[in-house]
Protein backbone atom coordinates (compact mmCIF):
# COMPACT_ATOMS: atom_id res chain seq x y z
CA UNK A 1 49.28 101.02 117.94
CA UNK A 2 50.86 99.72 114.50
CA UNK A 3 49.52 100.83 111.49
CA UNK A 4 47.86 97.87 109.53
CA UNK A 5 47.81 99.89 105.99
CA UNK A 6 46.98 102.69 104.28
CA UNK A 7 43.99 103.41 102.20
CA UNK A 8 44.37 104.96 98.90
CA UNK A 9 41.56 107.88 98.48
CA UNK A 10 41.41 108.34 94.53
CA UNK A 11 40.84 111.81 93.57
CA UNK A 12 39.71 113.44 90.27
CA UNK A 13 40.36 116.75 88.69
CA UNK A 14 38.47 118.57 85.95
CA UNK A 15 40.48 120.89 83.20
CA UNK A 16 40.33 123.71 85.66
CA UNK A 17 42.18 121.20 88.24
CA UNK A 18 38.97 121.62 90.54
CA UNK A 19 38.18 118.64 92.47
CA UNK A 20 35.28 116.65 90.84
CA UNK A 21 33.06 114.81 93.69
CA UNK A 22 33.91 111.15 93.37
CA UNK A 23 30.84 109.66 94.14
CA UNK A 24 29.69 111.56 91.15
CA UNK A 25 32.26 110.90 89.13
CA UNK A 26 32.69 106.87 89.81
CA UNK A 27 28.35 106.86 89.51
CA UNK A 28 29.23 108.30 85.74
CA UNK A 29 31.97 106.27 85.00
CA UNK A 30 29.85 102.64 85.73
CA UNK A 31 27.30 104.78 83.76
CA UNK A 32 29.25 105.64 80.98
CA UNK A 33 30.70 102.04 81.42
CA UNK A 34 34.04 103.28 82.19
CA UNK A 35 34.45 102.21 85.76
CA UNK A 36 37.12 99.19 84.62
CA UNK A 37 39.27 101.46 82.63
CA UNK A 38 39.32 103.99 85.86
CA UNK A 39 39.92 100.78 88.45
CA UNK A 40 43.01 100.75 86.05
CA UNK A 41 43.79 103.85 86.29
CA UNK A 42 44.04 104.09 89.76
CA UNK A 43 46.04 101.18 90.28
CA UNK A 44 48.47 102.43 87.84
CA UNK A 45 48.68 105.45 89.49
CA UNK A 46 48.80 104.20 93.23
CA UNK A 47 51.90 101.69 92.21
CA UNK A 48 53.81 104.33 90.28
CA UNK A 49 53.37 106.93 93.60
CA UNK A 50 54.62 103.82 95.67
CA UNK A 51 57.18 103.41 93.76
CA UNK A 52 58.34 106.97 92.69
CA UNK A 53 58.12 107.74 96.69
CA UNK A 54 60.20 104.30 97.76
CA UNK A 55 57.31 103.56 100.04
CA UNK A 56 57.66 100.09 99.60
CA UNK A 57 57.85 99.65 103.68
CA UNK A 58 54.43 100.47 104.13
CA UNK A 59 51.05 98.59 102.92
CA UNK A 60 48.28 99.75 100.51
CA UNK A 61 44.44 99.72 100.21
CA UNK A 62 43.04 100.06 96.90
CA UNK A 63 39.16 100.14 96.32
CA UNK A 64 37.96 98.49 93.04
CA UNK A 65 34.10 98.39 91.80
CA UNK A 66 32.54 95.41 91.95
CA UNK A 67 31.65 95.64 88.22
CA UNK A 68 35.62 95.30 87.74
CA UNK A 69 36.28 92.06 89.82
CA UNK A 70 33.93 90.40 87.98
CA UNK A 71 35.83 91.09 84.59
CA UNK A 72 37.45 88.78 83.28
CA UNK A 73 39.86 90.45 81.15
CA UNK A 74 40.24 93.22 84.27
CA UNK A 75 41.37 89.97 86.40
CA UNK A 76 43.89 89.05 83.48
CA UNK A 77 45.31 91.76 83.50
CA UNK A 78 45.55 92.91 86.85
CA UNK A 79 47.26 89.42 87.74
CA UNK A 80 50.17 89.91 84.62
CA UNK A 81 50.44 93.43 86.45
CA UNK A 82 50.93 92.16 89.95
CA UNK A 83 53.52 89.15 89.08
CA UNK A 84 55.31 91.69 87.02
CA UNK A 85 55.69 94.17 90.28
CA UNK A 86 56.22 90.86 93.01
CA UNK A 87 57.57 93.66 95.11
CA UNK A 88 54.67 95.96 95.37
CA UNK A 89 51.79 93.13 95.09
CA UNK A 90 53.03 91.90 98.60
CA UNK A 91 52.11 95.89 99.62
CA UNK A 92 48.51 96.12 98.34
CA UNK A 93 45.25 95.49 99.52
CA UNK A 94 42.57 95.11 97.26
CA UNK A 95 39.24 96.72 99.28
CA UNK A 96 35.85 95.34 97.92
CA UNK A 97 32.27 95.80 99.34
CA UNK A 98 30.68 93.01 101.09
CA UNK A 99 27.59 93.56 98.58
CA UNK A 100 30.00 93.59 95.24
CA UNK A 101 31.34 90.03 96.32
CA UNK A 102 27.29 88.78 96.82
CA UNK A 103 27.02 89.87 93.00
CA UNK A 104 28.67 86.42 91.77
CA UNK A 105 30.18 84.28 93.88
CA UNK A 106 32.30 81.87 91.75
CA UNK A 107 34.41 85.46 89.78
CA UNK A 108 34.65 86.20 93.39
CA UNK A 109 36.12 83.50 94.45
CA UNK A 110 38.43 83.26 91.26
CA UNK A 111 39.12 87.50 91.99
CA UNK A 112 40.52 86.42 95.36
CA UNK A 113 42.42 83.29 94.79
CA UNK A 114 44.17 85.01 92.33
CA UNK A 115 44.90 87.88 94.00
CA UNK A 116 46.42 85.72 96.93
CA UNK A 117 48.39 83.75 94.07
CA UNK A 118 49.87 87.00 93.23
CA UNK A 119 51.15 87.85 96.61
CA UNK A 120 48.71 90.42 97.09
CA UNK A 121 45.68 90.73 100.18
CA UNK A 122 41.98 91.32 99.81
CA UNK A 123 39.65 93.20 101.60
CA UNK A 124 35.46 92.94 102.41
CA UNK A 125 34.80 96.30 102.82
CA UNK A 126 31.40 97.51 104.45
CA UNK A 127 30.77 94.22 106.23
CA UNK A 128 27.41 93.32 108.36
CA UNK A 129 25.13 95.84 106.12
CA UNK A 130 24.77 92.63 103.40
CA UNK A 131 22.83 89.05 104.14
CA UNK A 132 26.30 87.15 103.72
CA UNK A 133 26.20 83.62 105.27
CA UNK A 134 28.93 82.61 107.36
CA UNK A 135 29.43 79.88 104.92
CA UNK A 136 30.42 82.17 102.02
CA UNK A 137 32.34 84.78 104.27
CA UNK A 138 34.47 81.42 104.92
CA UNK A 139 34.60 79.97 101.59
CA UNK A 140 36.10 83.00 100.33
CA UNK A 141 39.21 83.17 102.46
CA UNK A 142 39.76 87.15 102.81
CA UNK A 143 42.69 88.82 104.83
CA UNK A 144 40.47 91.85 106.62
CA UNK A 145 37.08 92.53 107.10
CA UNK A 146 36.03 96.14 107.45
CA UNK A 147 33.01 96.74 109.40
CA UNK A 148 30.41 99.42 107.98
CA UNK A 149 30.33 102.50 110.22
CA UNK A 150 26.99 102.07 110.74
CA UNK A 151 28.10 99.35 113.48
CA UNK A 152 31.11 101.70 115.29
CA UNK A 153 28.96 105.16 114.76
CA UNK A 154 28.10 105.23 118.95
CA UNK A 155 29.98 101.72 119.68
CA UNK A 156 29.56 102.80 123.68
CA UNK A 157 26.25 103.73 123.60
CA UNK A 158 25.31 100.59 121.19
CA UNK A 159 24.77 97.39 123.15
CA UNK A 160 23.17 95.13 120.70
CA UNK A 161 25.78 96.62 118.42
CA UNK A 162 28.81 95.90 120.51
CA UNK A 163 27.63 92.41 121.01
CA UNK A 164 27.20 91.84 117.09
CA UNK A 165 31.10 93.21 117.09
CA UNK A 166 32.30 91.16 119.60
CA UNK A 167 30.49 88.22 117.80
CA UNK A 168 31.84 88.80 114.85
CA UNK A 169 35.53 89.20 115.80
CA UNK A 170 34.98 85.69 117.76
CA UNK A 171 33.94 84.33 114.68
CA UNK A 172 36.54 86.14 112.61
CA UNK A 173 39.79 85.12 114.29
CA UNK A 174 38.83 81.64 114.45
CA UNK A 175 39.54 81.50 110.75
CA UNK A 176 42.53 83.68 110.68
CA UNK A 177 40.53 86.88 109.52
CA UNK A 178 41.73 90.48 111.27
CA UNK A 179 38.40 92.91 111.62
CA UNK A 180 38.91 96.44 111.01
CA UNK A 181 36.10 99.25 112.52
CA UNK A 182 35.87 101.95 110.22
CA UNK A 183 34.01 105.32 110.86
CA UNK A 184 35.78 106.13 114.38
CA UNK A 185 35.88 109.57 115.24
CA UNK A 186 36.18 109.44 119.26
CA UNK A 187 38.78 108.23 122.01
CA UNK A 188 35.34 106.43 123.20
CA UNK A 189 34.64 104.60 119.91
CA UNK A 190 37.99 103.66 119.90
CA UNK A 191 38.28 102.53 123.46
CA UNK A 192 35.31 100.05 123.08
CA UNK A 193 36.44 98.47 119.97
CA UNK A 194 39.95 98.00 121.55
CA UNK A 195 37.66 95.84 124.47
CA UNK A 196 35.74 94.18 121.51
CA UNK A 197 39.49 92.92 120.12
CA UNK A 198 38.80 94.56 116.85
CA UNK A 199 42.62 94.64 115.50
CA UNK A 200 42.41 98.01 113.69
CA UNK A 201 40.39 100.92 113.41
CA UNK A 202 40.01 103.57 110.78
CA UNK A 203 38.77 107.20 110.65
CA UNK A 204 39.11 110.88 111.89
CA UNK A 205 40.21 110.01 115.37
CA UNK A 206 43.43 108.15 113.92
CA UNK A 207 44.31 110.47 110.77
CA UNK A 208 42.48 112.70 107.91
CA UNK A 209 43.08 111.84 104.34
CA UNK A 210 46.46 113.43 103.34
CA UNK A 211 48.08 113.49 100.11
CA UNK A 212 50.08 110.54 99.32
């Protein structure tokens, strides 16, 4: 019943200040190769909000691409930016997908040991839809996993589902991981996971996106 953290929902406007969709307007940016200097962007924006609001009680999820985590000046300069704010690092979560981290496994490796140097906490976002070995899920040492809502779409109706959960939460907590079901939008979703041990679950039951 305690919140584990917040995550930050980047939104863009046009000159009209109509909202632009931002799958669209992400897809363009890694087109456009832009996506780094947007990561940026938001990251600048989501610390000044937590700091303009005093909100430094609460915790933060920020999604970055996984075209920016494997930059190297991206990772230079988001570390000088996180030991420069030691007071908001220890607040954010940096959310990447499962599939992003496949992409090269030594800059992710070197993304998330810095990112723990730096106070901050990492995040493998849309877990179980990937081929990741156990091996490199524990080589690379992250603080969550979020599962994809694939898995908790149905959880009570799911058998071979809730078993993969359950499975992976065993696995999970042996190594000090938390697992986070994403995607629930029913008491009953929520009810099984809670039996599965998940330790947090995102979604429309729990809370809509609101502004910050």
């Amino acid at each position: 019943n305690a919140r584990v953290y917040n995550e930050i929902l980047a939104r863009f406007l046009n000159s009209n200040d109509e909202m632009l969709p931002t799958a669209s307007f992400i897809a363009m940016a890694e087109k456009l190769d832009k996506i780094v200097a947007v990561d940026k962007m938001i990251i600048e924006a989501a610390i000044t909000e937590i700091t303009g609001k005093n909100l430094l009680e609460q915790h933060f999820g920020i999604n970055i691409s996984a075209r920016t985590i494997h930059d190297e000046q991206f990772m230079i300069w988001l570390e000088r930016r996180l030991l420069k704010e030691t007071s908001i690092a220890t607040k954010l979560i940096f959310e990447i997908t499962e599939f992003g981290l496949q992409q090269n496994i030594n800059s992710s490796r070197r993304f998330i040991d810095m990112v723990h140097r730096a106070g901050a906490r990492m995040t493998v976002e849309k877990f179980g839809v990937g081929i990741t070995s156990f091996k490199f899920f524990q080589e690379l040492k992250p603080d969550f996993i979020k599962l994809d809502g694939s898995y908790t779409r149905s959880i009570e109706e799911e058998k071979n589902n809730q078993y993969f959960i359950r499975m992976i939460v065993d696995l999970s907590h042996r190594i000090g991981v938390n697992v986070i079901a994403e995607c629930v939008e029913t008491q009953e979703e929520k009810h099984v996971l809670e039996q599965l041990f998940v330790d947090g679950c995102q979604g429309y039951y729990l809370g809509k996106p609101a502004p910050l």
